[in-house]
PDB file of N, CA and C in Angstrom:
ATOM      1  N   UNK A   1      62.867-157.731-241.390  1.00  0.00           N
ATOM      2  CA  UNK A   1      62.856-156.402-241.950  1.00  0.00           C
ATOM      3  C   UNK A   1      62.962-156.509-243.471  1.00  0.00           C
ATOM      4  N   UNK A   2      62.297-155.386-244.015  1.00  0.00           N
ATOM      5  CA  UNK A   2      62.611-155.282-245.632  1.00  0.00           C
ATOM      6  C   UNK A   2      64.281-155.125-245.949  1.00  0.00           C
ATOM      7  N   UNK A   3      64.079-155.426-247.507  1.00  0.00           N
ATOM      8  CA  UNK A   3      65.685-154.905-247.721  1.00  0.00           C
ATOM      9  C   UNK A   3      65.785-153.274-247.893  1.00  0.00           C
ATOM     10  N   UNK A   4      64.647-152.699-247.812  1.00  0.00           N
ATOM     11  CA  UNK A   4      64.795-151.185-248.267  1.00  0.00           C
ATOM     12  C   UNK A   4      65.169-150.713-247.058  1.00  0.00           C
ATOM     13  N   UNK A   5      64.848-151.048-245.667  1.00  0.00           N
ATOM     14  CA  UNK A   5      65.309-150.750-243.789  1.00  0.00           C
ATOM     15  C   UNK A   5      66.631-150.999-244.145  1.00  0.00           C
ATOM     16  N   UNK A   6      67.598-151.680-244.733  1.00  0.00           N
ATOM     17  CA  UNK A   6      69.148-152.041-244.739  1.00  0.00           C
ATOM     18  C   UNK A   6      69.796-150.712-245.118  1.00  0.00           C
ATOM     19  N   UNK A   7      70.555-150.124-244.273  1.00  0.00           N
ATOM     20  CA  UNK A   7      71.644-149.002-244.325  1.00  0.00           C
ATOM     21  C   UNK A   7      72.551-149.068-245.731  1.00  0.00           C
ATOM     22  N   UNK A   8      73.509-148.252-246.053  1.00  0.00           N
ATOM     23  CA  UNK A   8      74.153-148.442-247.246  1.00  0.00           C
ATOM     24  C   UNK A   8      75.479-149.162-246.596  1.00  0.00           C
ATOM     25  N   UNK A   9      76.119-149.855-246.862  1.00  0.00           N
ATOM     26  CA  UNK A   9      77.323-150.405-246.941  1.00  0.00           C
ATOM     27  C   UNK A   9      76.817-151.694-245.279  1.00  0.00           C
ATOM     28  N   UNK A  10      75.589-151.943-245.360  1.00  0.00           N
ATOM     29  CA  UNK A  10      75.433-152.669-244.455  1.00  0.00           C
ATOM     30  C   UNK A  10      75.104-154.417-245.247  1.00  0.00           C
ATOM     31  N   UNK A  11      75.404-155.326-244.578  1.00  0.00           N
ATOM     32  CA  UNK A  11      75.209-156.727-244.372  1.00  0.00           C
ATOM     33  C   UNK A  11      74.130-157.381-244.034  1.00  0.00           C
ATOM     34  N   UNK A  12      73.496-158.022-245.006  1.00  0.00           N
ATOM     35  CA  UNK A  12      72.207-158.488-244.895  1.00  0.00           C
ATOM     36  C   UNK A  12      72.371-160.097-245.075  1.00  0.00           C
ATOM     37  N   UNK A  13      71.397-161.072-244.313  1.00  0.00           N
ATOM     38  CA  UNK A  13      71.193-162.245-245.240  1.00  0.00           C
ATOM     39  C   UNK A  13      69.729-162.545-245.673  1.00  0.00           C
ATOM     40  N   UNK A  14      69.317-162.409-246.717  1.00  0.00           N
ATOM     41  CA  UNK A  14      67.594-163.261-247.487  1.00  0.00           C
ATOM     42  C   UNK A  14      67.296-164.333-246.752  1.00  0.00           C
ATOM     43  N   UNK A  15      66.033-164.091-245.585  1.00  0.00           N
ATOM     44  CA  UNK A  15      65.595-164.861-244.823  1.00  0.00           C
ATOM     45  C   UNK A  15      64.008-165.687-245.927  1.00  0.00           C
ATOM     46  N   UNK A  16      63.548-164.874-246.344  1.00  0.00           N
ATOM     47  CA  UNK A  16      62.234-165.265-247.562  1.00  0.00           C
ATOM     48  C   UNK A  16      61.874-164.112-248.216  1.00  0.00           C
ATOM     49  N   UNK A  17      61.053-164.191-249.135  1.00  0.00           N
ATOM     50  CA  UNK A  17      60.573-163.450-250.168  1.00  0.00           C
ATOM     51  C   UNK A  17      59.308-163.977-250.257  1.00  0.00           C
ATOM     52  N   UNK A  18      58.622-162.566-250.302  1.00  0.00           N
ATOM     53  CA  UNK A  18      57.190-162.791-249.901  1.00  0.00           C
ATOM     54  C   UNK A  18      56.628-162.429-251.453  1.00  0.00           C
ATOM     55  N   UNK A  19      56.464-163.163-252.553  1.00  0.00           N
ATOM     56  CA  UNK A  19      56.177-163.002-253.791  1.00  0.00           C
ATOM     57  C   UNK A  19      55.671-164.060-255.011  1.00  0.00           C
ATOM     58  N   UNK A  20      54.845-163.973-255.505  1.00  0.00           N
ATOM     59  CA  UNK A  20      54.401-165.157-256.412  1.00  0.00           C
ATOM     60  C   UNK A  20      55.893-165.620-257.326  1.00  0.00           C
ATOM     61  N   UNK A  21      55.457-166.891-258.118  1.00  0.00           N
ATOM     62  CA  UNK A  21      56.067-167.395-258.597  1.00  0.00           C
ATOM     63  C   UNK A  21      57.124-166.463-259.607  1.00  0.00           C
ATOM     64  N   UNK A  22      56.343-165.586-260.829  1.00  0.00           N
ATOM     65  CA  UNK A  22      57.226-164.352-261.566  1.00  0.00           C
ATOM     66  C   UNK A  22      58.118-163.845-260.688  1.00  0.00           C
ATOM     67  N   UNK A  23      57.556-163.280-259.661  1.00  0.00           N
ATOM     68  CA  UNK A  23      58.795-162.286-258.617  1.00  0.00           C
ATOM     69  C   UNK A  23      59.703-163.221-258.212  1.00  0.00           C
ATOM     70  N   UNK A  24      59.864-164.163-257.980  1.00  0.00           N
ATOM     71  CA  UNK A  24      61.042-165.383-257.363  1.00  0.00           C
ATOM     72  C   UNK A  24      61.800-165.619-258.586  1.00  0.00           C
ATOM     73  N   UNK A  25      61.172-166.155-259.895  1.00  0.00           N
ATOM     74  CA  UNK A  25      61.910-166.167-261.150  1.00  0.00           C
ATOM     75  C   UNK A  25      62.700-165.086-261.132  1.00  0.00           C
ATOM     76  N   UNK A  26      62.359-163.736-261.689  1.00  0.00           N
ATOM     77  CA  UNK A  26      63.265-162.750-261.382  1.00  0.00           C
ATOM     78  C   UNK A  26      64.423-162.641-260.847  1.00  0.00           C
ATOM     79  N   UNK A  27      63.798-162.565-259.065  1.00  0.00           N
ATOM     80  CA  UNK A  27      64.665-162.984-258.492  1.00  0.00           C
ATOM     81  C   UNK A  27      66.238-163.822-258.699  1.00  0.00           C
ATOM     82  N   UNK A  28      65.642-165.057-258.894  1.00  0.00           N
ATOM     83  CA  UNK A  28      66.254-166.162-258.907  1.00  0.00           C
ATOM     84  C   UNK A  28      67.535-165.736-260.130  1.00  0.00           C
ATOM     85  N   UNK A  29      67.214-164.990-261.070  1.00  0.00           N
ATOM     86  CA  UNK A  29      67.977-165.006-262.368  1.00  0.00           C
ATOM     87  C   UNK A  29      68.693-163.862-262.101  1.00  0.00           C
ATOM     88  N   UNK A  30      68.924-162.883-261.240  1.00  0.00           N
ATOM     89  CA  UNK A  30      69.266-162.248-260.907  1.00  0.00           C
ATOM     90  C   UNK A  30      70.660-162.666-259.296  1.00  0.00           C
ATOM     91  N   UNK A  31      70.288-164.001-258.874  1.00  0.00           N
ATOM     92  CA  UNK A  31      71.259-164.309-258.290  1.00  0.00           C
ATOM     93  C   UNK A  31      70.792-164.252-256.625  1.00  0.00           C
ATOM     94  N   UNK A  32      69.205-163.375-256.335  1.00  0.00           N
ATOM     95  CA  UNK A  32      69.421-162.957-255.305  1.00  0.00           C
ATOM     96  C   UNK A  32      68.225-164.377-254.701  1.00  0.00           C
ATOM     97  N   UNK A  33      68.643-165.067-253.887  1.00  0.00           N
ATOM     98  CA  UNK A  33      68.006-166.437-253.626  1.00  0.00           C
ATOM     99  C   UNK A  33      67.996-166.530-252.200  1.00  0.00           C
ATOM    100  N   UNK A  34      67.220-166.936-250.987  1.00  0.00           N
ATOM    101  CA  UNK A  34      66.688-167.218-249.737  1.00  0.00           C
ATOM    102  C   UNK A  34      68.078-167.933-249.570  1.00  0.00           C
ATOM    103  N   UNK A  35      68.723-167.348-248.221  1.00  0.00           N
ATOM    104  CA  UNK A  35      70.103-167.796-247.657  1.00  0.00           C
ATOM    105  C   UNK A  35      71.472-167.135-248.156  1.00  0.00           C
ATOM    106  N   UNK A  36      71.520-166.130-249.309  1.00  0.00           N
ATOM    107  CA  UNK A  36      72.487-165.691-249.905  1.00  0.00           C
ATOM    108  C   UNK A  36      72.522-164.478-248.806  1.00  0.00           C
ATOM    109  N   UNK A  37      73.620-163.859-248.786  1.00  0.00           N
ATOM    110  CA  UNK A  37      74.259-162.532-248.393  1.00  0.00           C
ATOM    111  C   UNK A  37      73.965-161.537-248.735  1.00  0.00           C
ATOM    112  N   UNK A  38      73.932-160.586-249.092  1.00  0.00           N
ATOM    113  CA  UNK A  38      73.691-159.065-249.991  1.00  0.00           C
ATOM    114  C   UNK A  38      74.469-158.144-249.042  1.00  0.00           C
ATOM    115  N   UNK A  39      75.103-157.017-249.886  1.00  0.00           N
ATOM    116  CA  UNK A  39      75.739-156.089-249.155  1.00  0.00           C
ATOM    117  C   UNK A  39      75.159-154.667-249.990  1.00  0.00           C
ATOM    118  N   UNK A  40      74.471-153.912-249.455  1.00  0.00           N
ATOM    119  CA  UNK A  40      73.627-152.656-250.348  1.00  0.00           C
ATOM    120  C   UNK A  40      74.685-151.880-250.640  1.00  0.00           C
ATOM    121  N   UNK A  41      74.144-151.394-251.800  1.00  0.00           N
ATOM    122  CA  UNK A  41      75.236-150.279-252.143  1.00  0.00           C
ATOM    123  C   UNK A  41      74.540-148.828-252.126  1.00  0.00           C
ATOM    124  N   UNK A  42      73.269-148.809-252.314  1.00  0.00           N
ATOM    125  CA  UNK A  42      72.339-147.431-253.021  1.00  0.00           C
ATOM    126  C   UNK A  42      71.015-147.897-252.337  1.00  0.00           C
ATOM    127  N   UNK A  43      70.995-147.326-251.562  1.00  0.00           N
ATOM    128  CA  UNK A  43      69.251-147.243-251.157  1.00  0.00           C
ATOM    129  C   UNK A  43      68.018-146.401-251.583  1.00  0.00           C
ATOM    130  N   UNK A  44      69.068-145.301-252.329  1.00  0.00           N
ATOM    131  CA  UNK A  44      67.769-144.273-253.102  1.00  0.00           C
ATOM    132  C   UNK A  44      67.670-144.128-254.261  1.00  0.00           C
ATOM    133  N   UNK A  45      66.101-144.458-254.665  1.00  0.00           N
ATOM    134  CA  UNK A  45      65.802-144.764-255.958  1.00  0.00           C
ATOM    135  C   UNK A  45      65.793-146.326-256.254  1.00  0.00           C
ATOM    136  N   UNK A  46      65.627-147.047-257.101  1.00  0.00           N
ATOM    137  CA  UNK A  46      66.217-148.413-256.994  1.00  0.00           C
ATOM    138  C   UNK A  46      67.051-148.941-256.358  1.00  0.00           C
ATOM    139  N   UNK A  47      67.041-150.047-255.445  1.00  0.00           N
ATOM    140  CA  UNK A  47      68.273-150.093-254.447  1.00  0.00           C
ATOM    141  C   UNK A  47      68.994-151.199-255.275  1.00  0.00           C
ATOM    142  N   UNK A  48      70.573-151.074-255.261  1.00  0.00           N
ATOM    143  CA  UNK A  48      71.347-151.945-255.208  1.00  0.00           C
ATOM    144  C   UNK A  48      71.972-152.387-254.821  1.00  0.00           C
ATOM    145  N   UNK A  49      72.418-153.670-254.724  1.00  0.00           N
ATOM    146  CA  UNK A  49      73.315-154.477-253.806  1.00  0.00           C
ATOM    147  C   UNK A  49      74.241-155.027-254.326  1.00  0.00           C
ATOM    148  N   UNK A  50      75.226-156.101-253.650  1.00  0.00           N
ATOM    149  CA  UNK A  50      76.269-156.283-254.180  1.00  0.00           C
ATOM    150  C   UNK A  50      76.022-157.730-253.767  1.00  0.00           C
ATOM    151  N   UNK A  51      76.073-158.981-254.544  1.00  0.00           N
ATOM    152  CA  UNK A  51      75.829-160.298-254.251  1.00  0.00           C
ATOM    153  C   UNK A  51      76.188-161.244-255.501  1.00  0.00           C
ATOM    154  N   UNK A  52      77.115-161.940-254.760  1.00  0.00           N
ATOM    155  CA  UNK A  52      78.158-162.876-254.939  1.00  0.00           C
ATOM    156  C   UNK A  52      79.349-161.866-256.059  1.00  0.00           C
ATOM    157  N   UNK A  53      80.159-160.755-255.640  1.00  0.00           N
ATOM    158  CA  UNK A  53      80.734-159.761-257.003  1.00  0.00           C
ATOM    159  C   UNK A  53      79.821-159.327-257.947  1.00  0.00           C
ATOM    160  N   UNK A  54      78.819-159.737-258.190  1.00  0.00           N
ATOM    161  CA  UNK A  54      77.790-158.972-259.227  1.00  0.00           C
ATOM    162  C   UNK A  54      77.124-157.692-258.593  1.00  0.00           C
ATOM    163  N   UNK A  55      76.404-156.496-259.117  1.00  0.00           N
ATOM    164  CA  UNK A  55      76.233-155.834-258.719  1.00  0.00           C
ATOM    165  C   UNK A  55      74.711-155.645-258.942  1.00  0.00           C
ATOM    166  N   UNK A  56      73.317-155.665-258.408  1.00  0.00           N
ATOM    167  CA  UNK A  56      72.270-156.087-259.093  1.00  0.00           C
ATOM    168  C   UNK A  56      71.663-154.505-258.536  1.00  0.00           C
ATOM    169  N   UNK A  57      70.790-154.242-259.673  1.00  0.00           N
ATOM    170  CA  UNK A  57      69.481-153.281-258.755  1.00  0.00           C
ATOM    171  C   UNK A  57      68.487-153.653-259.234  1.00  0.00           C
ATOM    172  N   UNK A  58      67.325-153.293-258.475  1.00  0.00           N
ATOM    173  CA  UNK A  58      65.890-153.716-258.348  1.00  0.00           C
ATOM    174  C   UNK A  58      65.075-152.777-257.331  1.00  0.00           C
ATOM    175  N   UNK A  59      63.955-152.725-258.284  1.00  0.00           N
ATOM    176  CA  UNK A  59      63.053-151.487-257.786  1.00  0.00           C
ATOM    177  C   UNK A  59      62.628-152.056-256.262  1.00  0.00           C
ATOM    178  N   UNK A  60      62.409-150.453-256.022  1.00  0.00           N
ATOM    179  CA  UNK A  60      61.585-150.546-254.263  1.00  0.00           C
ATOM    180  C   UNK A  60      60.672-151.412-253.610  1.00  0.00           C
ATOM    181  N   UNK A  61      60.178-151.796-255.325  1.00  0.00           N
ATOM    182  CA  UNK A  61      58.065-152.259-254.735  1.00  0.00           C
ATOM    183  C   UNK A  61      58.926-154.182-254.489  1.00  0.00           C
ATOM    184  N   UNK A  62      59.770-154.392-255.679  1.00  0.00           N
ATOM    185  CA  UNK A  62      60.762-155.672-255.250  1.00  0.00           C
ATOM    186  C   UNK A  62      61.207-155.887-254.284  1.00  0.00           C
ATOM    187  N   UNK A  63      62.007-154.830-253.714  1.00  0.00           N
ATOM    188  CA  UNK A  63      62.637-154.364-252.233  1.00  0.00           C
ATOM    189  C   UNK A  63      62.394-155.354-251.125  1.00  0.00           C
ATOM    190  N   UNK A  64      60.586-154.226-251.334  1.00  0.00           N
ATOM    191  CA  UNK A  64      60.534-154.997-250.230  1.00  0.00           C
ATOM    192  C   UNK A  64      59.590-155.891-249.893  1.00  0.00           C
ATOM    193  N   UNK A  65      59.691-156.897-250.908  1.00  0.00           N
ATOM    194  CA  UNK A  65      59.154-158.166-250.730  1.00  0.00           C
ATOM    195  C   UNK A  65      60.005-159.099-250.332  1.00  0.00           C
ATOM    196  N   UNK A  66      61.605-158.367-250.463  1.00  0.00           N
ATOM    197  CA  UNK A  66      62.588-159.347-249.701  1.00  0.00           C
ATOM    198  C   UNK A  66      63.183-159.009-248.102  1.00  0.00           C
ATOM    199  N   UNK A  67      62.450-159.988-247.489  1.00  0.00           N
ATOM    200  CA  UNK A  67      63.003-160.188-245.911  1.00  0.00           C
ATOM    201  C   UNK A  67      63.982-160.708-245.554  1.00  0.00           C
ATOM    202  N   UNK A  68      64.974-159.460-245.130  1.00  0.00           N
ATOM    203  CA  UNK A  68      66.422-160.249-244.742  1.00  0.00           C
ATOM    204  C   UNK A  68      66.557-159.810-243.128  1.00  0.00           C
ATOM    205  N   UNK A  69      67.639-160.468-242.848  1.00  0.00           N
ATOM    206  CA  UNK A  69      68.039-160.256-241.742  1.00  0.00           C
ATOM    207  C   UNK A  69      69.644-159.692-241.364  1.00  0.00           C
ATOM    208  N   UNK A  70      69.907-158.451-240.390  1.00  0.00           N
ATOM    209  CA  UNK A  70      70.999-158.370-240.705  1.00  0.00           C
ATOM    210  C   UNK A  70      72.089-159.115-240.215  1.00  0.00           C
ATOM    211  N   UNK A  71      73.331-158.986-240.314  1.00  0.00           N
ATOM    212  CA  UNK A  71      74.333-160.346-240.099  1.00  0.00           C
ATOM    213  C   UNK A  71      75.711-159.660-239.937  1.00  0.00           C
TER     214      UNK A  71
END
């Protein structure tokens, strides 16, 4: 499932990211990396999550290029 399907205060883990090299950079600098946790905070409008105490947001079309699974 996308991360934008994840409920608010629900538990996710980043199974892959379906995105060229730029979108993974991003990614990557942002903390949110294939095997990490995420816990959403805001699903409308830019969603944000909560991963590793940092608090990150990132637009929809980002969203949902990341496939997590919930946990």
């Amino acid at each position: 499932m996308e991360l934008t399907q994840v409920g608010i205060g629900e538990t996710a883990r980043i199974m892959a990211i379906e995105g060229g090299r730029g979108l993974r950079q991003k990614l990557f600098l942002r903390g949110l990396l294939e095997g990490k946790a995420v816990r959403v905070v805001s699903n409308c409008g830019p969603v944000t999550v909560e991963i590793d105490r940092n608090v990150v947001a990132i637009g929809r079309g980002m969203a949902q290029k990341i496939i997590v699974e919930r946990s």
